[in-house]
PDB file of N, CA and C in Angstrom:
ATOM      1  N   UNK A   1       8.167  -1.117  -6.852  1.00  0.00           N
ATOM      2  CA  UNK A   1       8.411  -1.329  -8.274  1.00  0.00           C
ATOM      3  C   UNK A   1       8.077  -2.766  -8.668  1.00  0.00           C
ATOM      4  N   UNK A   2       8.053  -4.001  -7.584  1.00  0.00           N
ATOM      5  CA  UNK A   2       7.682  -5.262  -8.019  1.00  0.00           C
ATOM      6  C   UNK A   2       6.459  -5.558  -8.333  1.00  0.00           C
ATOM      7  N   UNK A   3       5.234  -4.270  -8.082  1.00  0.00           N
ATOM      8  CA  UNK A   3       3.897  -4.142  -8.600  1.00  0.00           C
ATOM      9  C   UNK A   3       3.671  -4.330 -10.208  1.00  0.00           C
ATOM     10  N   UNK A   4       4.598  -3.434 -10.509  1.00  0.00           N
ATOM     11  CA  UNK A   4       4.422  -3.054 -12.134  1.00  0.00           C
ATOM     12  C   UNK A   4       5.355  -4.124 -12.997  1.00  0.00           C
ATOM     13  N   UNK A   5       6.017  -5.068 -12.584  1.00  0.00           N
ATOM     14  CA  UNK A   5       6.728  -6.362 -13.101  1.00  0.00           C
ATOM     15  C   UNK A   5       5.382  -7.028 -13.272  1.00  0.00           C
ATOM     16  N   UNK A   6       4.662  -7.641 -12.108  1.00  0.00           N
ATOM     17  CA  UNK A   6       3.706  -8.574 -12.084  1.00  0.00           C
ATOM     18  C   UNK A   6       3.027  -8.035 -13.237  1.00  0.00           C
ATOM     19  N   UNK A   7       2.179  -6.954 -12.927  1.00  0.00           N
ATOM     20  CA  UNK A   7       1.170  -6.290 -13.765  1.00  0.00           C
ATOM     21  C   UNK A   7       1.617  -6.625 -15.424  1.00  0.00           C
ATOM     22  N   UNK A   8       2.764  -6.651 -15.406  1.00  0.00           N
ATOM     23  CA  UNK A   8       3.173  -6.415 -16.946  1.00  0.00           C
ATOM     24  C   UNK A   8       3.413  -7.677 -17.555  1.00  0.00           C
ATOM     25  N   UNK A   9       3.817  -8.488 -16.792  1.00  0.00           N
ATOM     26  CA  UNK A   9       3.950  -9.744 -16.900  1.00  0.00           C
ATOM     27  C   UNK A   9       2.618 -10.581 -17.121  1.00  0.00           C
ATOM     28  N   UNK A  10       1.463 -10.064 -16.316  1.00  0.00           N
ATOM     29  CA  UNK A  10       0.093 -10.444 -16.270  1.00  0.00           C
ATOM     30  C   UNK A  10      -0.497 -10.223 -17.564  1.00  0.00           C
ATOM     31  N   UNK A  11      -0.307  -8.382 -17.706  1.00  0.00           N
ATOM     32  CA  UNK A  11      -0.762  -8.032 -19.416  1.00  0.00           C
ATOM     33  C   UNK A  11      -0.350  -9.056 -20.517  1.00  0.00           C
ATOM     34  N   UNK A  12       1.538  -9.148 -20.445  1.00  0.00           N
ATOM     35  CA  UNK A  12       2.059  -9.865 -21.724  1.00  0.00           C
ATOM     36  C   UNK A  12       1.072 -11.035 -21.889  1.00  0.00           C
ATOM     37  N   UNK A  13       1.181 -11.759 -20.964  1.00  0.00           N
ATOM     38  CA  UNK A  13       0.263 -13.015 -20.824  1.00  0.00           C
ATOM     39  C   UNK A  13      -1.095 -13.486 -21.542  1.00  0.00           C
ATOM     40  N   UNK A  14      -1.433 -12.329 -21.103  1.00  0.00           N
ATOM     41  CA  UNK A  14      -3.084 -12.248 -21.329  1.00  0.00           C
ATOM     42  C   UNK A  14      -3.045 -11.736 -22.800  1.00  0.00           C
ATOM     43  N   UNK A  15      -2.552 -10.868 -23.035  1.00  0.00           N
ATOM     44  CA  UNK A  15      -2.665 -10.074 -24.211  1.00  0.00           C
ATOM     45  C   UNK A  15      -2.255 -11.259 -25.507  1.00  0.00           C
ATOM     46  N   UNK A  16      -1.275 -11.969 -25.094  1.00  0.00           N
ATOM     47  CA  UNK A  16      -0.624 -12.719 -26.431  1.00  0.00           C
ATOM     48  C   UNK A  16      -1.114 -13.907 -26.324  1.00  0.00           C
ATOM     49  N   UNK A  17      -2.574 -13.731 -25.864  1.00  0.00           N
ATOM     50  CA  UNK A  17      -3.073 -15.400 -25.518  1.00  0.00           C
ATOM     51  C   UNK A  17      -2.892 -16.738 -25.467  1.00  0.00           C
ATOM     52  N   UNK A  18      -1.860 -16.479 -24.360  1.00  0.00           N
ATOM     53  CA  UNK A  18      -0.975 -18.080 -24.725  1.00  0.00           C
ATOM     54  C   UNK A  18      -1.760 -19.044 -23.557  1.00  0.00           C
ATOM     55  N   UNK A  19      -2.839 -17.821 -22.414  1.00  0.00           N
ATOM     56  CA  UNK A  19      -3.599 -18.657 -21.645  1.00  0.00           C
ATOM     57  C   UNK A  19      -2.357 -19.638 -20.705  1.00  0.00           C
ATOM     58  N   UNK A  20      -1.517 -18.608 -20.323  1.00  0.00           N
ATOM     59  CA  UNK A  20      -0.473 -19.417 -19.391  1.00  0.00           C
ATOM     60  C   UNK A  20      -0.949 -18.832 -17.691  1.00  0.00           C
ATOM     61  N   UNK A  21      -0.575 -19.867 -16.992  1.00  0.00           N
ATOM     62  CA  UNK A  21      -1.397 -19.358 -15.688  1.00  0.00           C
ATOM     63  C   UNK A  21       0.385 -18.499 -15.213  1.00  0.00           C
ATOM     64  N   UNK A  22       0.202 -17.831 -14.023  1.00  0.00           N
ATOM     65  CA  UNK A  22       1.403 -17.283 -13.489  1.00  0.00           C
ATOM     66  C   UNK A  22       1.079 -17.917 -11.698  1.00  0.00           C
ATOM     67  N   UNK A  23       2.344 -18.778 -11.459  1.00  0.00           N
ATOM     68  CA  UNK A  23       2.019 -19.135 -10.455  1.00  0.00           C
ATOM     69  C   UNK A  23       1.760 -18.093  -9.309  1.00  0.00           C
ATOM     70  N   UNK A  24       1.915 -18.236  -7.813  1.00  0.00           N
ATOM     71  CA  UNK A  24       2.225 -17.279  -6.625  1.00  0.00           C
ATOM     72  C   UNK A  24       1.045 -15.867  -7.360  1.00  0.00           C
ATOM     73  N   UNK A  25      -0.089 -15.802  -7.830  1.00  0.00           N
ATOM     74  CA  UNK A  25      -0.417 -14.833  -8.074  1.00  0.00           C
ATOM     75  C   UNK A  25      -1.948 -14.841  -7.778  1.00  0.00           C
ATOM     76  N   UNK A  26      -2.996 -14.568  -7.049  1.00  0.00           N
ATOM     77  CA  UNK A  26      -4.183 -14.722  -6.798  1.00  0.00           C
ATOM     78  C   UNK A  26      -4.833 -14.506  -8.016  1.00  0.00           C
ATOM     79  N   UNK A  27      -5.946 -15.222  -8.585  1.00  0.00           N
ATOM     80  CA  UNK A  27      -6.616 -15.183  -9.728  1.00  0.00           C
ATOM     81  C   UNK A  27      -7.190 -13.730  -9.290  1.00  0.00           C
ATOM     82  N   UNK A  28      -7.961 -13.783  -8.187  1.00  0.00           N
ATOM     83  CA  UNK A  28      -8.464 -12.635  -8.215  1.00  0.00           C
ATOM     84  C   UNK A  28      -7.831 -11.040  -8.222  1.00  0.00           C
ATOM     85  N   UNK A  29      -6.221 -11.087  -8.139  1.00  0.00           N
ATOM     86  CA  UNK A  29      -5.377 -10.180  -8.383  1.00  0.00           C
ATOM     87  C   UNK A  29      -5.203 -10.062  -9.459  1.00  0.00           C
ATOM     88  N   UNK A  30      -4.978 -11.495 -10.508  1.00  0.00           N
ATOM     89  CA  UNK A  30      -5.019 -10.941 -11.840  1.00  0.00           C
ATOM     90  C   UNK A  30      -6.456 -10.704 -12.711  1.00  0.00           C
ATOM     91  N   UNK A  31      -7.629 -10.524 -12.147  1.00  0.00           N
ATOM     92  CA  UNK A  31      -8.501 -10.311 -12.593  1.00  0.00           C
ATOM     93  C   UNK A  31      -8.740  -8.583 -12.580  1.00  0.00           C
ATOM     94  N   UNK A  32      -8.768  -8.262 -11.073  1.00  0.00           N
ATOM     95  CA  UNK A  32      -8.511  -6.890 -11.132  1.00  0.00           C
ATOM     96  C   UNK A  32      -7.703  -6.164 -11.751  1.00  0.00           C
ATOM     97  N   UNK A  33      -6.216  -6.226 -12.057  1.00  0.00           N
ATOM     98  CA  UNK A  33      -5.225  -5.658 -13.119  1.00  0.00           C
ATOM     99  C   UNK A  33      -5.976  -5.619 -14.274  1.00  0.00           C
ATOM    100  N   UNK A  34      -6.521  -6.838 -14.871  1.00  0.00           N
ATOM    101  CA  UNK A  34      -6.906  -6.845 -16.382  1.00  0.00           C
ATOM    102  C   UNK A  34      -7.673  -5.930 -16.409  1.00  0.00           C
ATOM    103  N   UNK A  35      -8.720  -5.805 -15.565  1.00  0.00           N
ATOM    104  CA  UNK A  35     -10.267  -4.995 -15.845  1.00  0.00           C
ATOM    105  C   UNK A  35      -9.736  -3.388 -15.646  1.00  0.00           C
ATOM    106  N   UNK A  36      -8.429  -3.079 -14.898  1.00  0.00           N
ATOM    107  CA  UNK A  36      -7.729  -1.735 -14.664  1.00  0.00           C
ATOM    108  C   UNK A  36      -7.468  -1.389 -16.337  1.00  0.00           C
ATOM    109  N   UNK A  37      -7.860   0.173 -16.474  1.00  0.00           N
ATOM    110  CA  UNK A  37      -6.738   1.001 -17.361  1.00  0.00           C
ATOM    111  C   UNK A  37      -5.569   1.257 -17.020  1.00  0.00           C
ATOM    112  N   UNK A  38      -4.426   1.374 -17.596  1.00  0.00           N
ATOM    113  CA  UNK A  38      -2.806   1.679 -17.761  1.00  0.00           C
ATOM    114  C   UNK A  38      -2.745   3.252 -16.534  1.00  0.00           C
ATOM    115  N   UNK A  39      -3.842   3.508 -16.779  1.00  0.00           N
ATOM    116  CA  UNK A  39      -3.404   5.079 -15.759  1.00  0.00           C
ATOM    117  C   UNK A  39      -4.193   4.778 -14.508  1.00  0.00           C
ATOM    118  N   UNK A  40      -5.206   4.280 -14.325  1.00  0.00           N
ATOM    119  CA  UNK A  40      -5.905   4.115 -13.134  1.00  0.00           C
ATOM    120  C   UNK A  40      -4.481   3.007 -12.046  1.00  0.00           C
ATOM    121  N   UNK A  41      -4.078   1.811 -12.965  1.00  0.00           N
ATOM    122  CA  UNK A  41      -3.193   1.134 -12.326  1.00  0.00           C
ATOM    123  C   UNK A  41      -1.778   1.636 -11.541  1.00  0.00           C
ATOM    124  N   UNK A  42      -1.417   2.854 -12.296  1.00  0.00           N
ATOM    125  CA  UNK A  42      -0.545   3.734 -12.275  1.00  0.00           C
ATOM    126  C   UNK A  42      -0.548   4.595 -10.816  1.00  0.00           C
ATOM    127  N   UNK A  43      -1.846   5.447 -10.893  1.00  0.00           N
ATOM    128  CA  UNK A  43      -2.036   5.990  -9.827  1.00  0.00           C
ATOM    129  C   UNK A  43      -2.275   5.194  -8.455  1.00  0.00           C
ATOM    130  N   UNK A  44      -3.042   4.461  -8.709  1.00  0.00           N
ATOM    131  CA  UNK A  44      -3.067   3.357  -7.866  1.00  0.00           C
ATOM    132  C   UNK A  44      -1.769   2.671  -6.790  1.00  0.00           C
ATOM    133  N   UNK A  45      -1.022   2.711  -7.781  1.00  0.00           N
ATOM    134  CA  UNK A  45       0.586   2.368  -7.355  1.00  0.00           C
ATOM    135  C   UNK A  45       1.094   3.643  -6.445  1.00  0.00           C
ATOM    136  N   UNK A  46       1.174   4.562  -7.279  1.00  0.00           N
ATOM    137  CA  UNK A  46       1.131   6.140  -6.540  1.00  0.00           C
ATOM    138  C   UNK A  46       0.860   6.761  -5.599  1.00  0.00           C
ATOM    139  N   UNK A  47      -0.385   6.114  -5.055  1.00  0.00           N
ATOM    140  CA  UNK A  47      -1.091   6.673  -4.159  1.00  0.00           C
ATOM    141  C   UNK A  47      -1.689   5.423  -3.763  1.00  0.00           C
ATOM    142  N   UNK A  48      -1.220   4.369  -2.479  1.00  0.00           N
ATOM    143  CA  UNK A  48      -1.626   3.088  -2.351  1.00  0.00           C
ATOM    144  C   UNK A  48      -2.303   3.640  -1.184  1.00  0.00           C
ATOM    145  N   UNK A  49      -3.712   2.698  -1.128  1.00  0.00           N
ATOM    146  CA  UNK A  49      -5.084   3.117   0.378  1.00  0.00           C
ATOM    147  C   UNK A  49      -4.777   2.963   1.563  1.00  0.00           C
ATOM    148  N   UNK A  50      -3.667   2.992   1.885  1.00  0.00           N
ATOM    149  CA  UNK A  50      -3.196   2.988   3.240  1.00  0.00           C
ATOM    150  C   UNK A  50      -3.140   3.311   4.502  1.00  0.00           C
ATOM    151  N   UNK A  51      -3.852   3.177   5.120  1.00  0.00           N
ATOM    152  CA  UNK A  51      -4.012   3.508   6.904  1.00  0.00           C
ATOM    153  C   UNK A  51      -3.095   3.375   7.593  1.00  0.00           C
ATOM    154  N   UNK A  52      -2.299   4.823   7.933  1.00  0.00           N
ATOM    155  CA  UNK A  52      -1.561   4.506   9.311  1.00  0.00           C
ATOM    156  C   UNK A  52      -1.639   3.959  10.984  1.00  0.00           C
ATOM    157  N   UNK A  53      -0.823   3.102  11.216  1.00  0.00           N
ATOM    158  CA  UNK A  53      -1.595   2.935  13.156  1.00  0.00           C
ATOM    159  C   UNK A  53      -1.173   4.621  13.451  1.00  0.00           C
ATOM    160  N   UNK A  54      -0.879   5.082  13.169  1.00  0.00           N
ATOM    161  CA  UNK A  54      -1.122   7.075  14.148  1.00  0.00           C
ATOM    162  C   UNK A  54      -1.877   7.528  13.602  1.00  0.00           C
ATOM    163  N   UNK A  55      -2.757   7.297  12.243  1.00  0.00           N
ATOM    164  CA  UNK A  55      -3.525   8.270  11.728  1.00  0.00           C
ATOM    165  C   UNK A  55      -4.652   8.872  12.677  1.00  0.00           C
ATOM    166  N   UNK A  56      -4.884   8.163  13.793  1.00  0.00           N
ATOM    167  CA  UNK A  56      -5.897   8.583  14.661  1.00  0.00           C
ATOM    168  C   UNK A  56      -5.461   9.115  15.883  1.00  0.00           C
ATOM    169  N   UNK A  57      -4.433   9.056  15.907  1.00  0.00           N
ATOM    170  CA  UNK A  57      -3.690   9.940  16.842  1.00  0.00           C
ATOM    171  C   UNK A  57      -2.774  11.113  16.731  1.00  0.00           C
ATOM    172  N   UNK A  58      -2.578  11.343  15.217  1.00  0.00           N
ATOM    173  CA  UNK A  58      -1.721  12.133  14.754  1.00  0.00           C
ATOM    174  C   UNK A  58      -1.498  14.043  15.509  1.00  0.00           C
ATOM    175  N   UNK A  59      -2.487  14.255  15.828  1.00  0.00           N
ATOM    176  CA  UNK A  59      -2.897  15.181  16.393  1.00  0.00           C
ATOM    177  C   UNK A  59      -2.297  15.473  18.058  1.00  0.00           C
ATOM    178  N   UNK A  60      -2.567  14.047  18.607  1.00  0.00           N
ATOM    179  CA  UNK A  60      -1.753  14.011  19.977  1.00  0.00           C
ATOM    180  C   UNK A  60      -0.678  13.624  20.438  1.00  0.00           C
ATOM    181  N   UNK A  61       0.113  12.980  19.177  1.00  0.00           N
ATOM    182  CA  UNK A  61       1.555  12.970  18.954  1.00  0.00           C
ATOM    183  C   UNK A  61       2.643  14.409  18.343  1.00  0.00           C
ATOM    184  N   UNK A  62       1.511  14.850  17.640  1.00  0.00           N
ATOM    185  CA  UNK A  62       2.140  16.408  17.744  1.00  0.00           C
ATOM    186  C   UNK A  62       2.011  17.082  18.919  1.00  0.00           C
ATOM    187  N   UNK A  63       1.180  17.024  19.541  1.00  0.00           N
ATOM    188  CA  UNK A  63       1.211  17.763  20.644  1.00  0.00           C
ATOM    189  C   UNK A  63       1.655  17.226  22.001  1.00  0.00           C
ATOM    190  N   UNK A  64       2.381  16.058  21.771  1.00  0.00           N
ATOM    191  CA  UNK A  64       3.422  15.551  22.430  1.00  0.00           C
ATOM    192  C   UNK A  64       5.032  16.065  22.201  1.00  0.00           C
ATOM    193  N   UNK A  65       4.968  16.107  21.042  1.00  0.00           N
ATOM    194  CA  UNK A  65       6.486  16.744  20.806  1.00  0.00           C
ATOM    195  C   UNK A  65       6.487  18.136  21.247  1.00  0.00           C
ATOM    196  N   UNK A  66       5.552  18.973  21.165  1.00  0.00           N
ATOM    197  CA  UNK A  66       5.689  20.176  21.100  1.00  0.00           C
ATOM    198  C   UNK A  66       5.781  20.323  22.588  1.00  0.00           C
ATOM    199  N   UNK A  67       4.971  19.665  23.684  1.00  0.00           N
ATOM    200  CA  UNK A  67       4.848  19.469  25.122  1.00  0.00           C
ATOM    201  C   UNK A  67       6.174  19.452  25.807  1.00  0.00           C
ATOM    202  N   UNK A  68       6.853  18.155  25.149  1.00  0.00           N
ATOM    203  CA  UNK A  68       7.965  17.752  25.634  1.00  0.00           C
ATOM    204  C   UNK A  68       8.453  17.426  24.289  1.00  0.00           C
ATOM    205  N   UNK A  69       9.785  18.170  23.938  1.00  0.00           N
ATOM    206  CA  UNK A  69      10.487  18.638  22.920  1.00  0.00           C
ATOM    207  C   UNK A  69      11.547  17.201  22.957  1.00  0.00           C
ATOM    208  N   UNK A  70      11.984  16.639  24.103  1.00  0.00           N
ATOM    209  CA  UNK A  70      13.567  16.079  24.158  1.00  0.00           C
ATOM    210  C   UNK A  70      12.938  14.303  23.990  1.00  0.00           C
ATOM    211  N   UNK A  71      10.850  14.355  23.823  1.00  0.00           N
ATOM    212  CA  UNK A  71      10.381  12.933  24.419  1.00  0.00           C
ATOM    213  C   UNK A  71      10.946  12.095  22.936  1.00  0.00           C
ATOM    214  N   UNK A  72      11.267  10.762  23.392  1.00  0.00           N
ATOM    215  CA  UNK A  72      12.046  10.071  22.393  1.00  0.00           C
ATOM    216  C   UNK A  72      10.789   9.251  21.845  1.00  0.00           C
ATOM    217  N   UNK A  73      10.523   8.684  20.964  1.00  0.00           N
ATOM    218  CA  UNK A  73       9.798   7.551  20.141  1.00  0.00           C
ATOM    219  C   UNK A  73       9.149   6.608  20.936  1.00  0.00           C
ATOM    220  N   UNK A  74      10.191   6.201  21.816  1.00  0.00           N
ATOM    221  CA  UNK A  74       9.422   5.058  22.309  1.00  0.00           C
ATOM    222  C   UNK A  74       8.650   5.476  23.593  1.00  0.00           C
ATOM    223  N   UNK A  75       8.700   6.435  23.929  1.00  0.00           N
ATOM    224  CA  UNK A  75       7.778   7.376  25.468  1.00  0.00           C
ATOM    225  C   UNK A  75       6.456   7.643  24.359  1.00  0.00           C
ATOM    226  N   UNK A  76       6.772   8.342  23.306  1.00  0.00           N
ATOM    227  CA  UNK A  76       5.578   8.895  22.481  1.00  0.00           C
ATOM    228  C   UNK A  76       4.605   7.177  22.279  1.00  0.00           C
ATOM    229  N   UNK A  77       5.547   6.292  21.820  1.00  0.00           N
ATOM    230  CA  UNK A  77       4.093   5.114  21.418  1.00  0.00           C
ATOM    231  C   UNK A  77       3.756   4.338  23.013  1.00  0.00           C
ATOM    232  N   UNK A  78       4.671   4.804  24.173  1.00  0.00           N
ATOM    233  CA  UNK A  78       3.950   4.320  25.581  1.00  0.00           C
ATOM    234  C   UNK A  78       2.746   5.018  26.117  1.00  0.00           C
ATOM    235  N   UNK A  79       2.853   6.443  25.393  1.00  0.00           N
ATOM    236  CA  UNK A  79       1.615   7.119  25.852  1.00  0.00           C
ATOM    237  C   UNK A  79       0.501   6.932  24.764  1.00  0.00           C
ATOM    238  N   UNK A  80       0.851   6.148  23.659  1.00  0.00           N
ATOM    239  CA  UNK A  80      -0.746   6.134  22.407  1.00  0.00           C
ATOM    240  C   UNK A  80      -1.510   5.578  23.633  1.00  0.00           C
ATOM    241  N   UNK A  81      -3.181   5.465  23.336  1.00  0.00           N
ATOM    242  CA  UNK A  81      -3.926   4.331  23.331  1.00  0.00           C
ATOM    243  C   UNK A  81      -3.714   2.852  22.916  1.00  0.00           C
ATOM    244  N   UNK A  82      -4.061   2.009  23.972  1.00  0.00           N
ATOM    245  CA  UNK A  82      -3.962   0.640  23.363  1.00  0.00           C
ATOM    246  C   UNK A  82      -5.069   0.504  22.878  1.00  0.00           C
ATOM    247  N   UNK A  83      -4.976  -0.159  21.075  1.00  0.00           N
ATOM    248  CA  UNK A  83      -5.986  -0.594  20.881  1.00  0.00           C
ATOM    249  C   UNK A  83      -6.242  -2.213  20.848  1.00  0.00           C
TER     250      UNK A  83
END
């Protein structure tokens, strides 16, 4: 939820052209917000591009549980791959 503070805080800013900088905030973060529509920013928030570390293993961690039903968390990430 501290996404959509900044963002809005960024808009007020910009919008009421008072040309105030916002500290702690990468220019180039508030460049991207501005050039965003209200719904693209939205979804965005919604659905953030995120890569899991199991997404590439997801497949052989299920079929770890199912193998051995009682294996605890930390046996399952001793057997991932190191990457």
């Amino acid at each position: 939820m501290r996404e959509w503070v900044v963002i809005h805080k960024i808009e007020a800013l910009y919008g009421e052209g008072r040309g105030m900088s916002i500290k702690g905030i990468s220019r180039n973060t508030v460049r991207k917000y501005l050039r965003m529509e209200g719904a693209e920013v939205a979804e965005m928030l919604d659905n953030p591009p995120r890569r899991k570390v199991v997404d590439d293993c997801e497949e052989y961690i299920w079929h770890l549980f199912e193998e051995y039903p009682g294996l605890s968390a930390v046996k399952v990430r001793d057997r991932l791959p190191k990457k």
